[in-house]
N, C-alpha and C. Protein backbone atom coordinates (compact mmCIF):
# COMPACT_ATOMS: atom_id res chain seq x y z
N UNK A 1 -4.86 14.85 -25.20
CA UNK A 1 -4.40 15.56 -26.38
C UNK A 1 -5.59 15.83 -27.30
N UNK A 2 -5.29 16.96 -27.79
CA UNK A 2 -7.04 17.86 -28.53
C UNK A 2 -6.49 17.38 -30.09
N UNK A 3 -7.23 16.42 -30.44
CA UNK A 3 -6.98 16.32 -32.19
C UNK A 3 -6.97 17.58 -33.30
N UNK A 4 -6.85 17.38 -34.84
CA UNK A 4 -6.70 18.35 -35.31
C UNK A 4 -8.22 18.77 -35.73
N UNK A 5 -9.15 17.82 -36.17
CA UNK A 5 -9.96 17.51 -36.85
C UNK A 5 -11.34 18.19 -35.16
N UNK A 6 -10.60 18.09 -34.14
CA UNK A 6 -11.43 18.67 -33.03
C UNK A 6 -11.45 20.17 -33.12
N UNK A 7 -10.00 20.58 -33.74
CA UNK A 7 -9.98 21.78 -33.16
C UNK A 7 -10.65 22.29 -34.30
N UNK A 8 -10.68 22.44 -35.90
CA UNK A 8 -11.25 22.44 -36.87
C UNK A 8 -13.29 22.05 -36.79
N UNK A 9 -13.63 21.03 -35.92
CA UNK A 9 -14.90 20.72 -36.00
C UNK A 9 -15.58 21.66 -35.34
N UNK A 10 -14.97 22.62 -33.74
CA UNK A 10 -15.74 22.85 -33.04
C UNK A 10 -16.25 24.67 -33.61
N UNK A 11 -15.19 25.35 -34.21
CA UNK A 11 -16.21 26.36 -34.85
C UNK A 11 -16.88 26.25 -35.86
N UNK A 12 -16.59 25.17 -36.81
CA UNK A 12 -17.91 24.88 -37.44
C UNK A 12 -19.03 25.02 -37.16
N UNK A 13 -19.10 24.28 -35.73
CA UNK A 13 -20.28 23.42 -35.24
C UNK A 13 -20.98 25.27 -34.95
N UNK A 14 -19.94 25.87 -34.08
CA UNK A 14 -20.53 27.23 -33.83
C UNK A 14 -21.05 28.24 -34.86
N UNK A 15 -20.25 28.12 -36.12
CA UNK A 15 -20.95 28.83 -36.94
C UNK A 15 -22.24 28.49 -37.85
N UNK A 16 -22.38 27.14 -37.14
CA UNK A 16 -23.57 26.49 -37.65
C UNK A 16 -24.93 26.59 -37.09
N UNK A 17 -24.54 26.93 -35.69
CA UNK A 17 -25.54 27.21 -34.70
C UNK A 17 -25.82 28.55 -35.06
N UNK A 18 -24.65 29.57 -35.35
CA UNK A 18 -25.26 31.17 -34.97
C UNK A 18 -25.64 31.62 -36.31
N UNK A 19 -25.74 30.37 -37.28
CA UNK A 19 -26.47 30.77 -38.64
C UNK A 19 -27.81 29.82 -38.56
N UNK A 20 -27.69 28.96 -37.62
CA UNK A 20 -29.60 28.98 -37.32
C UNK A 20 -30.14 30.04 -36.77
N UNK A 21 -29.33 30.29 -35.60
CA UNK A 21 -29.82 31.10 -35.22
C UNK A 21 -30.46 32.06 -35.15
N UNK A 22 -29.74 32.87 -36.09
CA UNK A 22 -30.28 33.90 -37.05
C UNK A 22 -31.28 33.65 -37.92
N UNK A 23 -31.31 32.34 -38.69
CA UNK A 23 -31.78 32.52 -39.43
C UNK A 23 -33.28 32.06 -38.53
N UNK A 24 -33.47 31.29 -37.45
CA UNK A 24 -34.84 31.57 -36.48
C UNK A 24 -35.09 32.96 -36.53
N UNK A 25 -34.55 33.69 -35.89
CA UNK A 25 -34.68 35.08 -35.73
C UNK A 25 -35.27 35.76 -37.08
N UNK A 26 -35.05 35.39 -37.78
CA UNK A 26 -35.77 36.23 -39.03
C UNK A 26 -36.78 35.39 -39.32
N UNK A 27 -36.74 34.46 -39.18
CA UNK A 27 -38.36 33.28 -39.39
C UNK A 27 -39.43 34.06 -38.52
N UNK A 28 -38.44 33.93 -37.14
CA UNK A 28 -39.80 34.57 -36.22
C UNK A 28 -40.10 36.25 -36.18
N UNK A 29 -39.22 37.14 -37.12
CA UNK A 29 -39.75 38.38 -37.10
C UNK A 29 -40.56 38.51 -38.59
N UNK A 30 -40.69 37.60 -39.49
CA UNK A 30 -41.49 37.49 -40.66
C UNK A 30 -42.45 37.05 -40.43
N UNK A 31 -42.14 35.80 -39.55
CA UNK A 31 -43.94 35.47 -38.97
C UNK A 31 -45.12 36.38 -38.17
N UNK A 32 -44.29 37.15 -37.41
CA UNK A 32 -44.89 37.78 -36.27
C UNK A 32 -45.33 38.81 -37.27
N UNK A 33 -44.90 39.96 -37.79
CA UNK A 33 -44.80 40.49 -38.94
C UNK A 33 -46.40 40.35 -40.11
N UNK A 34 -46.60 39.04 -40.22
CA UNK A 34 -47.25 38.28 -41.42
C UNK A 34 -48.61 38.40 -40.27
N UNK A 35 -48.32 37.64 -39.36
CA UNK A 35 -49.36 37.27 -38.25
C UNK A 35 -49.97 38.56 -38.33
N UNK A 36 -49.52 39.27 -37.90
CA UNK A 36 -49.61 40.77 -37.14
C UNK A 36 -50.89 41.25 -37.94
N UNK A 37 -50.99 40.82 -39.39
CA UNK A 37 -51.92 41.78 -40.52
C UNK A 37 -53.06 41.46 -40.00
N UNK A 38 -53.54 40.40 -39.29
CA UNK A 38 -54.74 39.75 -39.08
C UNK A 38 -55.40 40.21 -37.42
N UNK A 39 -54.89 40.95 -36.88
CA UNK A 39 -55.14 40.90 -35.36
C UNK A 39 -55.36 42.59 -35.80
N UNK A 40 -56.30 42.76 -33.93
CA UNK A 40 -56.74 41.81 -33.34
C UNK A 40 -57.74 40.47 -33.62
N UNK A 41 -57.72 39.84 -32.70
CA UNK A 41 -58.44 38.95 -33.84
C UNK A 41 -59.46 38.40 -32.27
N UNK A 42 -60.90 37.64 -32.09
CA UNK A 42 -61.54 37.38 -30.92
C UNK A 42 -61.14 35.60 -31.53
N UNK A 43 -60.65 35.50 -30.07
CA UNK A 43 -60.23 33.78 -30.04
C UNK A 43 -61.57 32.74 -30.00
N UNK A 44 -61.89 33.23 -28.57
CA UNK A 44 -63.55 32.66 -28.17
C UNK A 44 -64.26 34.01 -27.33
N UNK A 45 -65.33 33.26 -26.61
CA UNK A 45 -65.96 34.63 -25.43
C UNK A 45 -65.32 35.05 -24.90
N UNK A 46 -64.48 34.62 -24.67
CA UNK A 46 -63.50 35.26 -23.40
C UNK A 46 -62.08 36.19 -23.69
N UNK A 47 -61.34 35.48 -25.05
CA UNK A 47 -60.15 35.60 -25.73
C UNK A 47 -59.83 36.42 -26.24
N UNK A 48 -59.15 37.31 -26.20
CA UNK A 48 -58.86 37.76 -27.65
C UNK A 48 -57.28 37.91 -27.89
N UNK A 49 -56.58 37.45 -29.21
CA UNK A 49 -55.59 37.77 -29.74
C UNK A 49 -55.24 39.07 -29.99
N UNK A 50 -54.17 40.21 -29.48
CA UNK A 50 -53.91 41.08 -29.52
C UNK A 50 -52.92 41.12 -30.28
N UNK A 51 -51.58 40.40 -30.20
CA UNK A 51 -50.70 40.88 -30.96
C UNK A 51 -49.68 39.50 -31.53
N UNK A 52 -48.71 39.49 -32.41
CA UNK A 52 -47.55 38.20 -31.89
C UNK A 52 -45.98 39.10 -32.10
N UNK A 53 -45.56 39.00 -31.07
CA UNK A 53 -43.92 39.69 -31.10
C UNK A 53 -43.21 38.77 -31.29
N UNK A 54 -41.59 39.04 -31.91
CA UNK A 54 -40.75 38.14 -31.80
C UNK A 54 -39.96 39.05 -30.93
N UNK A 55 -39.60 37.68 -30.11
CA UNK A 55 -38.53 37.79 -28.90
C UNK A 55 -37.10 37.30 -29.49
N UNK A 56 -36.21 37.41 -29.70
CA UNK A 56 -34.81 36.44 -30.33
C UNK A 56 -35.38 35.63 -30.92
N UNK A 57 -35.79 34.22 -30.61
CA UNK A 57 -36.04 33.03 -31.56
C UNK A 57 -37.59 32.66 -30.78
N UNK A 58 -37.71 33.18 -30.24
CA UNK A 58 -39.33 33.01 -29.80
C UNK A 58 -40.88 34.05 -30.12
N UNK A 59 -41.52 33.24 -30.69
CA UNK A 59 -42.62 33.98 -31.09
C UNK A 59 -43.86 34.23 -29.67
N UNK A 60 -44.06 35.58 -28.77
CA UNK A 60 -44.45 35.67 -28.30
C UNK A 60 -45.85 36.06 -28.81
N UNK A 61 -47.24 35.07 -28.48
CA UNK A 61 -48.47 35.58 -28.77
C UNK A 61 -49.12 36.48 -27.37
N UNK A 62 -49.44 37.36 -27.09
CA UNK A 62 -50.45 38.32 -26.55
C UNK A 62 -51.81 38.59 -26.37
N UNK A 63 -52.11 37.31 -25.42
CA UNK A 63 -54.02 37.22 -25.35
C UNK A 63 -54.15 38.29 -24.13
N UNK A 64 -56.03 38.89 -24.28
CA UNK A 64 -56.49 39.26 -23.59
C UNK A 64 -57.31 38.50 -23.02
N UNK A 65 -57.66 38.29 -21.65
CA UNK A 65 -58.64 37.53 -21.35
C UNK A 65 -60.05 38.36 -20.62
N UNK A 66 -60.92 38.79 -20.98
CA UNK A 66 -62.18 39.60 -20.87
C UNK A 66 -63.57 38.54 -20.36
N UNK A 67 -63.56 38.30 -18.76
CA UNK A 67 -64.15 36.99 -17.88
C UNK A 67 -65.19 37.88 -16.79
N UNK A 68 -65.54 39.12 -17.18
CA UNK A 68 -66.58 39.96 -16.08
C UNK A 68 -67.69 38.73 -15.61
N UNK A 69 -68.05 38.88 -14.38
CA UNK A 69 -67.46 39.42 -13.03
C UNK A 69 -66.07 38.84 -12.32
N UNK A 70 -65.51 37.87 -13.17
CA UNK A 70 -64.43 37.17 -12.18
C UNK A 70 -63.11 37.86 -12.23
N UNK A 71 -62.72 38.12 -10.91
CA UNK A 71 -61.68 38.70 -10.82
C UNK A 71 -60.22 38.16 -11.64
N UNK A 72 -59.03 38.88 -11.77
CA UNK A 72 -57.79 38.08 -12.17
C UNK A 72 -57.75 36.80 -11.08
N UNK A 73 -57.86 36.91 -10.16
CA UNK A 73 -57.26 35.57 -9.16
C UNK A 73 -58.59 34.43 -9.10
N UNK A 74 -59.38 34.50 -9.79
CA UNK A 74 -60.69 33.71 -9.85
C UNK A 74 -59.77 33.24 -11.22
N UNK A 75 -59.79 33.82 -12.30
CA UNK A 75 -59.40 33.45 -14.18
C UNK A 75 -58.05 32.78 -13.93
N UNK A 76 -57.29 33.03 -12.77
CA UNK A 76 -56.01 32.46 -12.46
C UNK A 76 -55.83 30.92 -12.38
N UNK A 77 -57.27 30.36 -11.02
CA UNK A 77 -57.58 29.96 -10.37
C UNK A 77 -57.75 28.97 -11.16
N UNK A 78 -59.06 29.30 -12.48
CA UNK A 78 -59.74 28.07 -13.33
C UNK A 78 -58.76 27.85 -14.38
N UNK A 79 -57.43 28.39 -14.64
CA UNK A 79 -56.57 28.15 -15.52
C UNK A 79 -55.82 26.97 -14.99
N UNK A 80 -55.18 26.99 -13.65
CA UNK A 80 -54.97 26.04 -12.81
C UNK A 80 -55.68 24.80 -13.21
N UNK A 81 -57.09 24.94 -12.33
CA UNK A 81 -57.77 23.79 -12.30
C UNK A 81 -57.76 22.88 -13.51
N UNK A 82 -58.42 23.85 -14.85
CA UNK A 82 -58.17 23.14 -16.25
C UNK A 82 -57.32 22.99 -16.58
N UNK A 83 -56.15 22.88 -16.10
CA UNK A 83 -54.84 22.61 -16.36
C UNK A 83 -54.45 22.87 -17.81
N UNK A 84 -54.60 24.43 -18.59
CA UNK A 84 -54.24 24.96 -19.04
C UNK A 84 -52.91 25.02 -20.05
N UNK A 85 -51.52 25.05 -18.95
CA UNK A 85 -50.39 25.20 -19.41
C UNK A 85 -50.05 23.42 -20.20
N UNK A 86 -51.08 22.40 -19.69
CA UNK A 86 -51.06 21.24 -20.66
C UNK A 86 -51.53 21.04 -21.65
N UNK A 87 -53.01 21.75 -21.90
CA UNK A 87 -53.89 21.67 -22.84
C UNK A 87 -52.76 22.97 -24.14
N UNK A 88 -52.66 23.71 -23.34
CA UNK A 88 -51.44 24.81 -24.23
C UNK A 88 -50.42 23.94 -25.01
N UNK A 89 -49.48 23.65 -24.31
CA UNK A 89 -48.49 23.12 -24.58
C UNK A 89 -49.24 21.44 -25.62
N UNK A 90 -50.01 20.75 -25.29
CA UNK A 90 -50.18 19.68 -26.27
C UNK A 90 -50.93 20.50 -27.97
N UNK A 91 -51.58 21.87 -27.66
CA UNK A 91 -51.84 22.03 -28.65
C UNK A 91 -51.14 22.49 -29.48
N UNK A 92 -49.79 23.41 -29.03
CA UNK A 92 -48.59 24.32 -29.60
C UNK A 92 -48.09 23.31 -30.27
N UNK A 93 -47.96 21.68 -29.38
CA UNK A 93 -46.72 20.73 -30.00
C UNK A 93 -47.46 20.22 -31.17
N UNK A 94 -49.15 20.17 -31.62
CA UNK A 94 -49.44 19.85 -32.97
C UNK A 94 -49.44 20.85 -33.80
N UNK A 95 -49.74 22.08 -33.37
CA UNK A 95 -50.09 23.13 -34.18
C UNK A 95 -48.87 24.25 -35.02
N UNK A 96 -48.14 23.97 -33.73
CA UNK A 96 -47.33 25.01 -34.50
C UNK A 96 -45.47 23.69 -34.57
N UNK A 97 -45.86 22.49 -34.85
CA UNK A 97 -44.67 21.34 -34.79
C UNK A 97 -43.60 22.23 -35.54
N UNK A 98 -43.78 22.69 -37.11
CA UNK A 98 -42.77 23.23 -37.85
C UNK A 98 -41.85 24.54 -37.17
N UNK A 99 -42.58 24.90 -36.39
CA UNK A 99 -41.57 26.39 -35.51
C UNK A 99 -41.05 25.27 -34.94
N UNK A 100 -41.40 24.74 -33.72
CA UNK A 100 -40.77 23.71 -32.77
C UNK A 100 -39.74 22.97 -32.83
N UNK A 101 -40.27 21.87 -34.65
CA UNK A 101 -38.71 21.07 -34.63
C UNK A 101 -37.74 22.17 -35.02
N UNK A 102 -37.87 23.38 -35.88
CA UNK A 102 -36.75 24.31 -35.99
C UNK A 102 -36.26 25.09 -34.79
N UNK A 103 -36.62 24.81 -33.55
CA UNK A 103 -35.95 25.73 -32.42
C UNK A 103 -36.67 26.50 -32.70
N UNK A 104 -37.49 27.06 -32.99
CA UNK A 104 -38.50 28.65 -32.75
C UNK A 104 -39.47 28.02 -31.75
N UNK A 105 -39.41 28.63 -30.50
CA UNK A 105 -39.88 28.41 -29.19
C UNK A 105 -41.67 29.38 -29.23
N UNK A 106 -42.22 28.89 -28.71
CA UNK A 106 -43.44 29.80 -29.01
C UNK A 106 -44.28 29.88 -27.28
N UNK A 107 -44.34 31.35 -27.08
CA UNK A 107 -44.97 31.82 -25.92
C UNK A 107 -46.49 32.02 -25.78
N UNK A 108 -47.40 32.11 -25.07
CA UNK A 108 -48.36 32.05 -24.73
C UNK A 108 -48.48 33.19 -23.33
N UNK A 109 -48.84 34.36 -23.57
CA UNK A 109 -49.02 35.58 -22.41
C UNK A 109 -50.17 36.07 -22.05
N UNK A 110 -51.03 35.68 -21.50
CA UNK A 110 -52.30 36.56 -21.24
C UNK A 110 -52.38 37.31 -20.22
N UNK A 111 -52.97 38.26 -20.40
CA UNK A 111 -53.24 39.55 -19.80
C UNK A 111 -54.96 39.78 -19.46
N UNK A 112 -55.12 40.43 -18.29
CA UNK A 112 -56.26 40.97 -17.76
C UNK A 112 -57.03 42.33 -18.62
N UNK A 113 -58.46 42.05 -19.55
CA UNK A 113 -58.73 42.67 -20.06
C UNK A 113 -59.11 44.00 -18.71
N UNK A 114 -58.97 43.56 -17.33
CA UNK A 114 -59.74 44.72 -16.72
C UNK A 114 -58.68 45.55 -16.03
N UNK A 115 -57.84 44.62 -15.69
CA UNK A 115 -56.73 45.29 -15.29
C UNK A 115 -55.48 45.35 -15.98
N UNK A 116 -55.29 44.68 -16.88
CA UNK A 116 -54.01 44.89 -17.88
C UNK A 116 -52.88 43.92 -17.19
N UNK A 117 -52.66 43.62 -16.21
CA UNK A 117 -51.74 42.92 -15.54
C UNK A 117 -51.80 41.09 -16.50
N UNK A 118 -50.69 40.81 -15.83
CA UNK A 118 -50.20 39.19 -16.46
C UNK A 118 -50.94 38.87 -15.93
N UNK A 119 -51.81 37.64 -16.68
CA UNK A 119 -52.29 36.77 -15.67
C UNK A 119 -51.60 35.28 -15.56
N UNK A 120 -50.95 35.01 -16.81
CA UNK A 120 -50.57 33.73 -17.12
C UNK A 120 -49.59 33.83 -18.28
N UNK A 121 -48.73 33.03 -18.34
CA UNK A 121 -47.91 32.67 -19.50
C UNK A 121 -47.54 31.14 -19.43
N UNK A 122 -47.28 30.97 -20.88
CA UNK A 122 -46.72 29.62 -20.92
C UNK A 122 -46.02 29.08 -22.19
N UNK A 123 -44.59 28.79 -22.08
CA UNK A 123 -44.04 28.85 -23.24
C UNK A 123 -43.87 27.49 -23.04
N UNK A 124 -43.26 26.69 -25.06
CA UNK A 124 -43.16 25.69 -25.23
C UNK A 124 -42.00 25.59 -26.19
N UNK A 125 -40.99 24.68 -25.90
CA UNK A 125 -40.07 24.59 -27.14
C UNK A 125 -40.18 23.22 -27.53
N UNK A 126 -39.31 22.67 -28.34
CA UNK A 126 -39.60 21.17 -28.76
C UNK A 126 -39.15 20.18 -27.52
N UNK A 127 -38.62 20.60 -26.99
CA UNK A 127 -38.31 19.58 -25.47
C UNK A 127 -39.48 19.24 -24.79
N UNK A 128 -40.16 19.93 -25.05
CA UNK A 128 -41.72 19.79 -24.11
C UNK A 128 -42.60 19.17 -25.23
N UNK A 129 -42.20 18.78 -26.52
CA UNK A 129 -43.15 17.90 -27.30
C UNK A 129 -42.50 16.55 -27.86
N UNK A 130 -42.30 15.32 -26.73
CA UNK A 130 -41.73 14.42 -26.85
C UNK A 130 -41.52 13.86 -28.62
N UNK A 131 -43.09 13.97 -29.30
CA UNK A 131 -43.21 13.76 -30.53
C UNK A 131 -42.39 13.97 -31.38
N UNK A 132 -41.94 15.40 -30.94
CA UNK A 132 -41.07 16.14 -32.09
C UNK A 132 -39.58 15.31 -32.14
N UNK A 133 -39.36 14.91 -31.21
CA UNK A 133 -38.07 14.77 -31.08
C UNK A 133 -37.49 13.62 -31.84
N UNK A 134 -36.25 14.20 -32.53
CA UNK A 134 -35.51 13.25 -34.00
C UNK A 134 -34.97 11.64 -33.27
């Protein structure tokens, strides 16, 4: 038997979610937005920051990676090796903690300055930063 106080709690709970929700969604199109004034911007030798989009509740950043003579599958290769998508992800979970504990998920996309193609992505939400977690 479904109590009264159940049937009463559970759109709460929903209209509680789809007013974070939203309200991520406008966090991350003000940020991206704000970000945006400053780019392009050169990360290191190799890097460069092109753009930051918001996706729904995720802030997608847009690197170029510019590595002459090494091909995409060479820049692929040493992203691997340096194990990358960890060094990413431990730096997202200090750097950007305040998107994170709010559910704003943050992407990481790089692209081939020679050929334009993906070379790598790597997204992080607060599940992937044990720290964060309440």
């Amino acid at each position: 038997m479904v109590s009264v106080v159940t049937l009463f709690a559970a759109p709460a709970q929903e209209n509680m979610a789809d007013k974070i929700r939203k309200q991520n969604m406008n966090v991350v199109k003000a940020a991206a937005e704000s970000m945006n004034k400053e780019l392009p911007k050169q990360v290191d030798r190799y890097t460069k920051l092109l753009s930051i989009k918001p996706k729904g509740e995720t802030l997608q950043y847009i690197f170029e990676i510019a590595a002459p003579p090494k091909s995409d599958a060479q820049i692929k290769q040493e992203a691997k090796e340096r194990h990358m998508q960890k060094r990413v992800t431990r730096g997202l979970c200090q750097n950007s903690a305040r998107f994170l504990k709010s559910g704003i998920d943050i992407e990481y996309i790089y692209r081939s300055a020679a050929t334009g193609k993906r070379l790598m992505d790597y997204k992080v939400s607060k599940e992937d930063c044990p720290m964060l977690e309440d």
